[in-house]
Protein backbone atom coordinates (compact mmCIF):
# COMPACT_ATOMS: atom_id res chain seq x y z
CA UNK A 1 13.60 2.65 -27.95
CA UNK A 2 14.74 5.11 -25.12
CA UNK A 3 17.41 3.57 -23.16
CA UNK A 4 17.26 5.17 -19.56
CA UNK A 5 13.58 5.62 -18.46
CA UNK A 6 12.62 7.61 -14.96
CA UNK A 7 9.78 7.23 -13.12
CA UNK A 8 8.71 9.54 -10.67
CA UNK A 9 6.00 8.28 -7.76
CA UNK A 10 6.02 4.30 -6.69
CA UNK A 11 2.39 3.90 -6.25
CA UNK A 12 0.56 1.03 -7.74
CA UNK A 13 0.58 2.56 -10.93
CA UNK A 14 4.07 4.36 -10.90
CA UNK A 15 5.25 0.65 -10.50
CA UNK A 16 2.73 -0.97 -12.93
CA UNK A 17 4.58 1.46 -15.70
CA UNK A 18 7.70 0.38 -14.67
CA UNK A 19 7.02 -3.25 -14.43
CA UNK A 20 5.52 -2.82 -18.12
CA UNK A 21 8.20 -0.93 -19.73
CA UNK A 22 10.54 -3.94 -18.50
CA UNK A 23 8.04 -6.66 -20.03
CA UNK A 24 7.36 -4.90 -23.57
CA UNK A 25 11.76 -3.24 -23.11
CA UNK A 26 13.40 -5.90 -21.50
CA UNK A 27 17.03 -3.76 -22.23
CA UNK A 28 15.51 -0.66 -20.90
CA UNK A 29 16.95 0.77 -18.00
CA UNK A 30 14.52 1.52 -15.01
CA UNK A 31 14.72 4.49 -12.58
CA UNK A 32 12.18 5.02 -10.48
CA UNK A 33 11.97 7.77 -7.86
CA UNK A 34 9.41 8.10 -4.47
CA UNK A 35 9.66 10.98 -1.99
CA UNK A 36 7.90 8.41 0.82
CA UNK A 37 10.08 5.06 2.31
CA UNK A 38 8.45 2.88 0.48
CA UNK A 39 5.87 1.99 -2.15
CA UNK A 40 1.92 3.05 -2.47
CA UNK A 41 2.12 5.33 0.90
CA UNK A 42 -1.11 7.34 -0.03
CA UNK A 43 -4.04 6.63 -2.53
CA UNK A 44 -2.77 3.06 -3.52
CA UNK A 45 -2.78 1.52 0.06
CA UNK A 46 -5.42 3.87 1.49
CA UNK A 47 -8.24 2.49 -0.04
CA UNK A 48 -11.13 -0.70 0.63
CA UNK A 49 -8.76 -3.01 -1.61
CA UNK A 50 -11.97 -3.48 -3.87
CA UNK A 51 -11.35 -4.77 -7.65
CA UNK A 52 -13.92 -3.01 -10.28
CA UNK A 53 -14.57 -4.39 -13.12
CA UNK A 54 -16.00 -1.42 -15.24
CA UNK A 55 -19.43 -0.80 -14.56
CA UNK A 56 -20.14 2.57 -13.68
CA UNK A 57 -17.97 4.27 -16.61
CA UNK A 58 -19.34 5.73 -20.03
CA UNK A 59 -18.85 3.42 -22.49
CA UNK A 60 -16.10 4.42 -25.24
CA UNK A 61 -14.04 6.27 -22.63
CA UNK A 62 -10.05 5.43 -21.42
CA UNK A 63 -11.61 4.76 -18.27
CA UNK A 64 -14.45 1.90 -19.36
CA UNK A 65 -11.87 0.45 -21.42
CA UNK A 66 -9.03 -0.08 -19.22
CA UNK A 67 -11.40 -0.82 -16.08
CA UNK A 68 -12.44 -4.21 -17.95
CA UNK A 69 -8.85 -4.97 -19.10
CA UNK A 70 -7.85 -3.65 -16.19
CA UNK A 71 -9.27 -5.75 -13.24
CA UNK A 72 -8.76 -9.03 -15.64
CA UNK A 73 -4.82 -8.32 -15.68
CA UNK A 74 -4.91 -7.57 -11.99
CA UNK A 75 -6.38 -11.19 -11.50
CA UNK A 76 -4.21 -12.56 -13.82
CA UNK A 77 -0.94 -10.76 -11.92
CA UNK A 78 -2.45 -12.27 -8.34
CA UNK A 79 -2.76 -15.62 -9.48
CA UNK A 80 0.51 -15.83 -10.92
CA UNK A 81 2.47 -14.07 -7.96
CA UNK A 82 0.05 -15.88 -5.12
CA UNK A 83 -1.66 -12.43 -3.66
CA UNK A 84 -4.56 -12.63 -2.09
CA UNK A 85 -7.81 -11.66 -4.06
CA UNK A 86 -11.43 -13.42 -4.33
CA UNK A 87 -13.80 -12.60 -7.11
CA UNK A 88 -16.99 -12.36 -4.35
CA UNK A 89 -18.89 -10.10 -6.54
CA UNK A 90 -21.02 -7.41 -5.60
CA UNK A 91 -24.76 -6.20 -5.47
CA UNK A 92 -25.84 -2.96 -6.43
CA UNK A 93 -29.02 -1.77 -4.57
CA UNK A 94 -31.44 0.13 -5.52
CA UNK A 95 -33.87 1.98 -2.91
CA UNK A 96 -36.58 3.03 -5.03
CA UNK A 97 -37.98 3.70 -8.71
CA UNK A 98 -36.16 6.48 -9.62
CA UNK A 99 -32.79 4.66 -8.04
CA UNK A 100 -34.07 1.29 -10.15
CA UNK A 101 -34.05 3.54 -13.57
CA UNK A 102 -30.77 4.46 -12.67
CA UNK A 103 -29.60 0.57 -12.03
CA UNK A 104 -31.42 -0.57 -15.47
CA UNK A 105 -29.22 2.47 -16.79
CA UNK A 106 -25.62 0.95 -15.45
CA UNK A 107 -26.43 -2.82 -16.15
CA UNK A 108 -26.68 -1.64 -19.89
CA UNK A 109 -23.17 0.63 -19.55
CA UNK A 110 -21.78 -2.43 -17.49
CA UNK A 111 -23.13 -4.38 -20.57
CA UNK A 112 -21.58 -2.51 -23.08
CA UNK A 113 -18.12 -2.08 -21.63
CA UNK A 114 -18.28 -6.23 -21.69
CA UNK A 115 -18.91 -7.23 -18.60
CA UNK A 116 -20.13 -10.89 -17.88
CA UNK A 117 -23.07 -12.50 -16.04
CA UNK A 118 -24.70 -9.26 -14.75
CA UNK A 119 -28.09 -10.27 -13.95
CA UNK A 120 -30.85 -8.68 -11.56
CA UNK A 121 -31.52 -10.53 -8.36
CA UNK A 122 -35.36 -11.11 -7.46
CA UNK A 123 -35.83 -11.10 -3.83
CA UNK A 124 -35.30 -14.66 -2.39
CA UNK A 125 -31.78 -14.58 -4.59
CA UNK A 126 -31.04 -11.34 -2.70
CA UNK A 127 -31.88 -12.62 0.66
CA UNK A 128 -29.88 -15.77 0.03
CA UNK A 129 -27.07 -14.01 -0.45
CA UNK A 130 -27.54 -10.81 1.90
CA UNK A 131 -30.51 -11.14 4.02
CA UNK A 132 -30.19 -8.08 6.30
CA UNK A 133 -30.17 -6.07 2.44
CA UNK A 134 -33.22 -3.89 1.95
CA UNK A 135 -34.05 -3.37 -1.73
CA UNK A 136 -36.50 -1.87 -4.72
CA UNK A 137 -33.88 -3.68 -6.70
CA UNK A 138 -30.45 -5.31 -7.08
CA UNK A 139 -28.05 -6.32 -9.75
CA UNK A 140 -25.38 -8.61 -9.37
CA UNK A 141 -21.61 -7.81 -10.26
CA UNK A 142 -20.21 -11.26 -10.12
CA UNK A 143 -16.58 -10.13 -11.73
CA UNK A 144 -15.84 -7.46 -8.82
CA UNK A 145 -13.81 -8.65 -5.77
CA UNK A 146 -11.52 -7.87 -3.33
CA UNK A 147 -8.09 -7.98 -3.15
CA UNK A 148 -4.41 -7.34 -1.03
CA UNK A 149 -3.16 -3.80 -3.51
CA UNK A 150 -0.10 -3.53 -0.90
CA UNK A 151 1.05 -7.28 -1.39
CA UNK A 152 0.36 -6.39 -5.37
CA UNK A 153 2.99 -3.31 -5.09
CA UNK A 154 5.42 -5.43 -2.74
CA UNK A 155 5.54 -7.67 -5.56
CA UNK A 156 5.95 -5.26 -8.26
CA UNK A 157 8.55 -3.89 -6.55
CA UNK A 158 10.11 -7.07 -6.22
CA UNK A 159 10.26 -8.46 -9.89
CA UNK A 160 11.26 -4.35 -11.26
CA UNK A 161 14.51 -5.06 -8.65
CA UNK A 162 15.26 -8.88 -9.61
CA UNK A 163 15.17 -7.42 -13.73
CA UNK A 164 17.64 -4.51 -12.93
CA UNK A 165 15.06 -1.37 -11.91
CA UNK A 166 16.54 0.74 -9.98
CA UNK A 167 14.00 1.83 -7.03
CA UNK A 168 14.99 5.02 -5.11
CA UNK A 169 12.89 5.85 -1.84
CA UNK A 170 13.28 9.00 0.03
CA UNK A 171 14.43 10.47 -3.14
CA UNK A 172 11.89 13.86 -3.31
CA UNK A 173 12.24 15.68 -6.57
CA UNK A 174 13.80 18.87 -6.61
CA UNK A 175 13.52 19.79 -10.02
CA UNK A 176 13.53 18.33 -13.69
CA UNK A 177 14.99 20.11 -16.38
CA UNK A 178 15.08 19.06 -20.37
CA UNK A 179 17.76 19.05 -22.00
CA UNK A 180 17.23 21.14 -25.41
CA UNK A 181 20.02 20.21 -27.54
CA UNK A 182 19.49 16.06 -26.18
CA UNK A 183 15.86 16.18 -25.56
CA UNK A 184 16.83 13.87 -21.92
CA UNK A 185 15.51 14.84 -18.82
CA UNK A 186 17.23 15.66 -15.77
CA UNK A 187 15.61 14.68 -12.52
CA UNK A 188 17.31 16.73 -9.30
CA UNK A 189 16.49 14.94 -5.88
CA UNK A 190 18.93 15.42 -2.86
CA UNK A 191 20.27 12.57 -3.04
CA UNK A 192 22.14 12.53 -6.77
CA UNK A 193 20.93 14.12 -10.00
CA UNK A 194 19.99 11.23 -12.85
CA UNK A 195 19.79 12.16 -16.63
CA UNK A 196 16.86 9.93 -18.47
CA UNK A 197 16.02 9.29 -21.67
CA UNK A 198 12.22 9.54 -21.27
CA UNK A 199 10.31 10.57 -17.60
CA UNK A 200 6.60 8.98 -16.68
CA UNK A 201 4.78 11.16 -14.13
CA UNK A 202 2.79 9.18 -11.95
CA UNK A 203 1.99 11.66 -9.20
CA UNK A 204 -1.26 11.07 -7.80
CA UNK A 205 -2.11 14.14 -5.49
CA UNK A 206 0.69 16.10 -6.73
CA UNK A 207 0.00 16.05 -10.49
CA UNK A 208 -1.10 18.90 -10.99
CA UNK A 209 2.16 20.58 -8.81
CA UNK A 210 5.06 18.05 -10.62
CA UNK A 211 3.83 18.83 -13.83
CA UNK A 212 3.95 22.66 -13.25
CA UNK A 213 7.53 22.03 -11.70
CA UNK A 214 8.79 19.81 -14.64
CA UNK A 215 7.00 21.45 -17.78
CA UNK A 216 7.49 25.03 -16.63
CA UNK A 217 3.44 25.68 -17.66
CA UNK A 218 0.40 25.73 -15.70
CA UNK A 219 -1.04 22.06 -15.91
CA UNK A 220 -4.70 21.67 -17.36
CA UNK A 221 -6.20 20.01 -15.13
CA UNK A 222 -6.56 20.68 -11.23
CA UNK A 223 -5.90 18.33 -8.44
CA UNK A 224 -8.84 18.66 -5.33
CA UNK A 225 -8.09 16.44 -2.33
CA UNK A 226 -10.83 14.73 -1.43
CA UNK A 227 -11.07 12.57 1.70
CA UNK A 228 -12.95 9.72 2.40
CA UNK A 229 -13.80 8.16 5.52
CA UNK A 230 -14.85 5.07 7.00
CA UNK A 231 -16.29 3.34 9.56
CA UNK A 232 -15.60 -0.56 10.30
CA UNK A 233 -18.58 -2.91 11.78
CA UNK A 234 -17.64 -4.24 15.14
CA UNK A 235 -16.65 -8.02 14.88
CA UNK A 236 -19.61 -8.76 16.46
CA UNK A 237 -21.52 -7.19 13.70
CA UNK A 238 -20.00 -8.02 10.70
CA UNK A 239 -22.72 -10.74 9.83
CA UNK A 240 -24.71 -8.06 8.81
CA UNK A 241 -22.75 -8.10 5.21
CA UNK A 242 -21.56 -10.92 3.20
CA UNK A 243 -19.52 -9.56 0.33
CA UNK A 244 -19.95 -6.03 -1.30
CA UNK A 245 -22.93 -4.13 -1.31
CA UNK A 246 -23.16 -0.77 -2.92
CA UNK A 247 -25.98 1.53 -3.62
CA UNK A 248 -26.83 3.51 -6.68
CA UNK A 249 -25.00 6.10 -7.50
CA UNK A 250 -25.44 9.48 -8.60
CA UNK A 251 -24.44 9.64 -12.64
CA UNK A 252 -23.38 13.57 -12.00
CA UNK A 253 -20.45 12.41 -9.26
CA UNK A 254 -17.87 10.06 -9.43
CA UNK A 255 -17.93 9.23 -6.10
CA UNK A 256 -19.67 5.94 -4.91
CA UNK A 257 -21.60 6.37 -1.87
CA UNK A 258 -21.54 4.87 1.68
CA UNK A 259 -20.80 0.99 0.89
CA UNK A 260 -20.63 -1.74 2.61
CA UNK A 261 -16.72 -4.37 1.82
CA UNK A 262 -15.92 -7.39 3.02
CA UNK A 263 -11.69 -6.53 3.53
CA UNK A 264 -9.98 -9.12 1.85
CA UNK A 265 -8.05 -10.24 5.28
CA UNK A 266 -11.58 -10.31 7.34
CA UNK A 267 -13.37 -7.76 8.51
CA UNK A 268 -16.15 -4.61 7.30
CA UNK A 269 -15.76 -1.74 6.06
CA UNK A 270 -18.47 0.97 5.50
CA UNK A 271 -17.98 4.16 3.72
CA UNK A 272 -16.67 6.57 2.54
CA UNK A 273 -17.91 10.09 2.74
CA UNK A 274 -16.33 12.48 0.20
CA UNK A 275 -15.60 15.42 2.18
CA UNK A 276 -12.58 18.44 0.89
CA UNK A 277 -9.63 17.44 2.57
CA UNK A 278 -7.44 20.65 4.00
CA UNK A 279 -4.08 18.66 3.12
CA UNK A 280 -3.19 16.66 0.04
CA UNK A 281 -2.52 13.99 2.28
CA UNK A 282 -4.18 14.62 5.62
CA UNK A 283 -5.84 11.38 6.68
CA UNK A 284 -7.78 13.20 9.45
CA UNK A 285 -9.99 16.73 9.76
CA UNK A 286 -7.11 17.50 12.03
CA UNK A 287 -4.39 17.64 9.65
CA UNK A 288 -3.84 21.16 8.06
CA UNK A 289 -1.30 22.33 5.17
CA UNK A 290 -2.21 26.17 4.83
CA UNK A 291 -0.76 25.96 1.08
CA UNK A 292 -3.42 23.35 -0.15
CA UNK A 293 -6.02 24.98 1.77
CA UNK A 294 -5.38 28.30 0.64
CA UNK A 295 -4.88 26.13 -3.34
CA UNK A 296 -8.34 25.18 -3.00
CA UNK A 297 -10.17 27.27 -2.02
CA UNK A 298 -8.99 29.85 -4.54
CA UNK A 299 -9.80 27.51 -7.14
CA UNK A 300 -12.57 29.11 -9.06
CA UNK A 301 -13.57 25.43 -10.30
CA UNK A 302 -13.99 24.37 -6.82
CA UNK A 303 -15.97 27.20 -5.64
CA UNK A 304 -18.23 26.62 -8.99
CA UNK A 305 -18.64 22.64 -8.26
CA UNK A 306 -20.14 23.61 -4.62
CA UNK A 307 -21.90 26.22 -5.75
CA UNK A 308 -23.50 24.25 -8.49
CA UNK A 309 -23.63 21.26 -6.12
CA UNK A 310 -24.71 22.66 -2.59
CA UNK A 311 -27.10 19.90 -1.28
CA UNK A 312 -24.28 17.23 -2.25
CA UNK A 313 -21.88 19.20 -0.59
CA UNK A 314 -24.03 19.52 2.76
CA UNK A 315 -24.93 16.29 2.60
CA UNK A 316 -21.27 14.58 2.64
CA UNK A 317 -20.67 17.18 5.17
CA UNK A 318 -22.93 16.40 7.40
CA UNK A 319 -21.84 13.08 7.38
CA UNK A 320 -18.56 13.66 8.45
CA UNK A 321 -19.31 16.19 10.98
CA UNK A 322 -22.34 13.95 12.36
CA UNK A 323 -21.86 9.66 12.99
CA UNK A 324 -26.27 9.99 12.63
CA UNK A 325 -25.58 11.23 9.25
CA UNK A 326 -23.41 8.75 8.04
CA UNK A 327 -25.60 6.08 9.90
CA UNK A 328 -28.58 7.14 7.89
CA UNK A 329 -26.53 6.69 4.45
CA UNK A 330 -25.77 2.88 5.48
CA UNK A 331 -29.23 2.54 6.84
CA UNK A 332 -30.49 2.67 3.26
CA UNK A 333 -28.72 -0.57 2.27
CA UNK A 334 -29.06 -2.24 5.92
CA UNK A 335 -31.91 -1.00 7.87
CA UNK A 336 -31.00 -3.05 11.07
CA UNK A 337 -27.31 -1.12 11.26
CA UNK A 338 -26.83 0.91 14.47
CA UNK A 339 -24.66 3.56 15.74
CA UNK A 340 -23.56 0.92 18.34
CA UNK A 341 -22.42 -1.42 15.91
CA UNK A 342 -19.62 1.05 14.25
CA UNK A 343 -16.29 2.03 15.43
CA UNK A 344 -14.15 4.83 13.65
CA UNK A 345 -11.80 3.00 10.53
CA UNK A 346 -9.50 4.27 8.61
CA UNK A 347 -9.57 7.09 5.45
CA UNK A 348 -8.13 8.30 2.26
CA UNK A 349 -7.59 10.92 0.38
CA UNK A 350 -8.61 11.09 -3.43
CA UNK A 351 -7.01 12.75 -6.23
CA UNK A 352 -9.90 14.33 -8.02
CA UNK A 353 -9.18 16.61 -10.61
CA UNK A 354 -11.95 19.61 -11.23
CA UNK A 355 -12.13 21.60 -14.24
CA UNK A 356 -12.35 25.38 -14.21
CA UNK A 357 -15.82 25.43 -14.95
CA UNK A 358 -16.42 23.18 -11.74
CA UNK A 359 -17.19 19.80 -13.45
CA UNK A 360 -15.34 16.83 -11.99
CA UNK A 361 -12.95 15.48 -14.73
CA UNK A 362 -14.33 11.60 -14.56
CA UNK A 363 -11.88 10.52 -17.24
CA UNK A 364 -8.03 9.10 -17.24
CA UNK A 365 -6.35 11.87 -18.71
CA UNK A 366 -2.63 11.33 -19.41
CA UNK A 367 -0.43 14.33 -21.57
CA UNK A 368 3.53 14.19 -23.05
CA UNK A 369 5.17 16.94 -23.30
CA UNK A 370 8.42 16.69 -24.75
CA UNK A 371 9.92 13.68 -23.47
CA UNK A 372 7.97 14.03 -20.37
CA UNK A 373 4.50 11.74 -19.84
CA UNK A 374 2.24 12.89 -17.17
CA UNK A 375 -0.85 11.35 -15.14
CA UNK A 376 -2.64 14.03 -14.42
CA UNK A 377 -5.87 12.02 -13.53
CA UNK A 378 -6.22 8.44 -12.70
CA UNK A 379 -9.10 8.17 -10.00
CA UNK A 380 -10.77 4.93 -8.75
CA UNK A 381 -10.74 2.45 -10.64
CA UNK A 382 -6.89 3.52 -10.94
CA UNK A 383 -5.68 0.88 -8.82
CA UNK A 384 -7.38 -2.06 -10.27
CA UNK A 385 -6.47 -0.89 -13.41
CA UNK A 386 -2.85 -0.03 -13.15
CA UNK A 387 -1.59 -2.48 -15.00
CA UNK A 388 -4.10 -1.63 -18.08
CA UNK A 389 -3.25 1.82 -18.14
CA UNK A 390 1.03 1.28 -17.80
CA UNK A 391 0.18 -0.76 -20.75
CA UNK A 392 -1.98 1.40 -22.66
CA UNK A 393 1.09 4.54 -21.73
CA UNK A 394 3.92 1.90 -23.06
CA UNK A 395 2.09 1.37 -25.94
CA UNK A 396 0.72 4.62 -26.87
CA UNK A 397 3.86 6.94 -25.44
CA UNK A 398 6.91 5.13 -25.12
CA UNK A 399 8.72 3.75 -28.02
């Protein structure tokens, strides 16, 4: 076992890692480094706190797999460590035939990745439990919930500290560089340089850019910032909703459509739109970073994903540029929504990695080089299943 293991990037799954190594290690040495002043800054806190449970993912892939384990270790973490979360459940609507074949189609994946008690609602069930819902047809998702991720990272970030982990904040990596002769790494920030016996890459929307930096080679896979935004019903309003309600989605995208979430400290969220985001971690249209522009949109795998994919494109778009347009996407679930009944919430970015040929990369992909283990893509559900993927990387990578 490697004595001295770094950690680069304290999001929700940076930590998770480090929290595992300790459990399965308990002599290990933990260093873990974040350029930000504390934990889960980006994708990990800027998100609808939602816990998935595996339904939407191709069954036999990382990603179905460690989405069921995934969400039932994140329950079992809560419960032990008193966070907030409720298992509310979720419907899944769909707004006509061809969205209903598509619905029959994920209650058999959701089936087959082992989820319980899915079960279609007829239409007094539905109106029971969401009566302003319009539907052709809905399934119930009674294992998804909602939950607090920044209490869950406070807490991680705790118990690493009370078992020796060493947590450095404001500590931006300079550089890493491998020792041949040793095989250890060592990481360069401004603050002190630290020699490791093993590094874990958990960058989220720099993946692509550490792994480069650290491995000297061009990394496989491509990291698109994608942002998402949302609106929040007024409090007046938020009777329209109960718990979650999601609509179909499209099997080509990974993205899940305008959505309605109960927040797991009150109030409604609806969204998000999946729009290119002209900074890595630019929370607004307003926010510009001329390198990741200028990275994108040279990106031939971009440029083939909206040409291959123009009417999406438009369409999520249009809904960002236009408050109609994102009114008629939550219209579909909840007819009786109006524009005067949303105010502007919050938004994220997403880590989305695209391959070359312009298909969206929908599976966790994790790589070692050397003595080096990188992320290099762990979209939604990567939060809720953080702690099922540090364990799958202890188990598979470090020894």
């Amino acid at each position: 076992m490697k004595k001295r293991i770094g950690i680069i990037g304290a999001g929700i799954l940076g930590l998770a890692v480090a929290y595992k190594v300790q459990e399965q290690y308990p002599s290990a040495q933990i260093v873990l480094f974040e350029k930000e002043n504390g934990p889960g800054k980006h994708q990990s806190s800027h998100n609808s706190g939602v816990l998935h449970c595996g339904l939407y993912y191709q069954p036999g892939s990382l990603k179905a797999r460690l989405a069921v384990e995934g969400i039932r270790s994140m329950v079992d973490f809560c419960g032990r460590n008193r966070i907030s979360y409720e298992l509310c459940g979720k419907v899944v609507i769909a707004s006509d035939e061809r969205e209903k074949r598509f619905l029959e189609n994920l209650a058999s994946r959701g089936s087959a990745n082992g989820l319980k008690g899915l079960r279609f609602l007829d239409s007094a069930e539905l109106k029971h439990r969401e009566p302003f819902v319009k539907a052709c047809a809905s399934l119930l998702v009674p294992e998804e919930g909602i939950v607090d991720y920044p209490a869950v990272m406070d807490s991680l970030a705790s118990l690493i500290q009370q078992k020796g982990g060493l947590l450095f904040y404001n500590s931006m990596v300079k550089g890493v560089k491998e020792e041949h002769l040793s095989g250890r790494v060592v990481i360069e920030t401004p603050q002190k340089d630290m020699v490791v016996d093993l590094l874990v890459c958990c960058a989220g929307l720099h993946a692509d850019r550490l792994y480069r930096s650290c491995t000297g080679e061009f990394s496989p896979l491509k990291i698109i910032p994608f942002r998402g935004e949302y609106q929040m019903l007024k409090p007046e309003a938020e009777g329209l909703v109960n718990h979650l309600v999601y609509p179909v989605p499209d099997p080509a995208f990974p993205f899940l459509g305008v959505h309605f979430t109960r927040l797991v400290h009150g109030g409604r969220e609806v969204g998000p739109n999946a729009v290119l985001a002209f900074k890595r971690e630019g929370y607004s249209g307003l926010e510009f970073s001329l390198r990741d522009t200028v990275d994108s949109l040279t990106y031939p795998g971009l440029l083939r994903f909206v040409s291959n994919n123009l009417k999406f494109t438009a369409g999520e778009l249009s809904s960002s540029l236009f408050k109609n347009a994102f009114l008629a996407k939550a219209k579909k679930l909840i007819p009786d929504i109006t524009r005067k009944q949303l105010v502007k919430g919050t938004a994220g970015v997403r880590a989305q990695s695209v391959a070359s040929d312009g298909k969206l990369v929908m599976d966790f992909n994790i790589v070692r080089q050397g003595n080096q283990i990188h992320v290099l893509n762990a979209p939604s559900p990567g939060a809720t299943a953080s702690l099922a993927i540090a364990g799958y990387i202890v188990e598979q990578y470090i020894h």
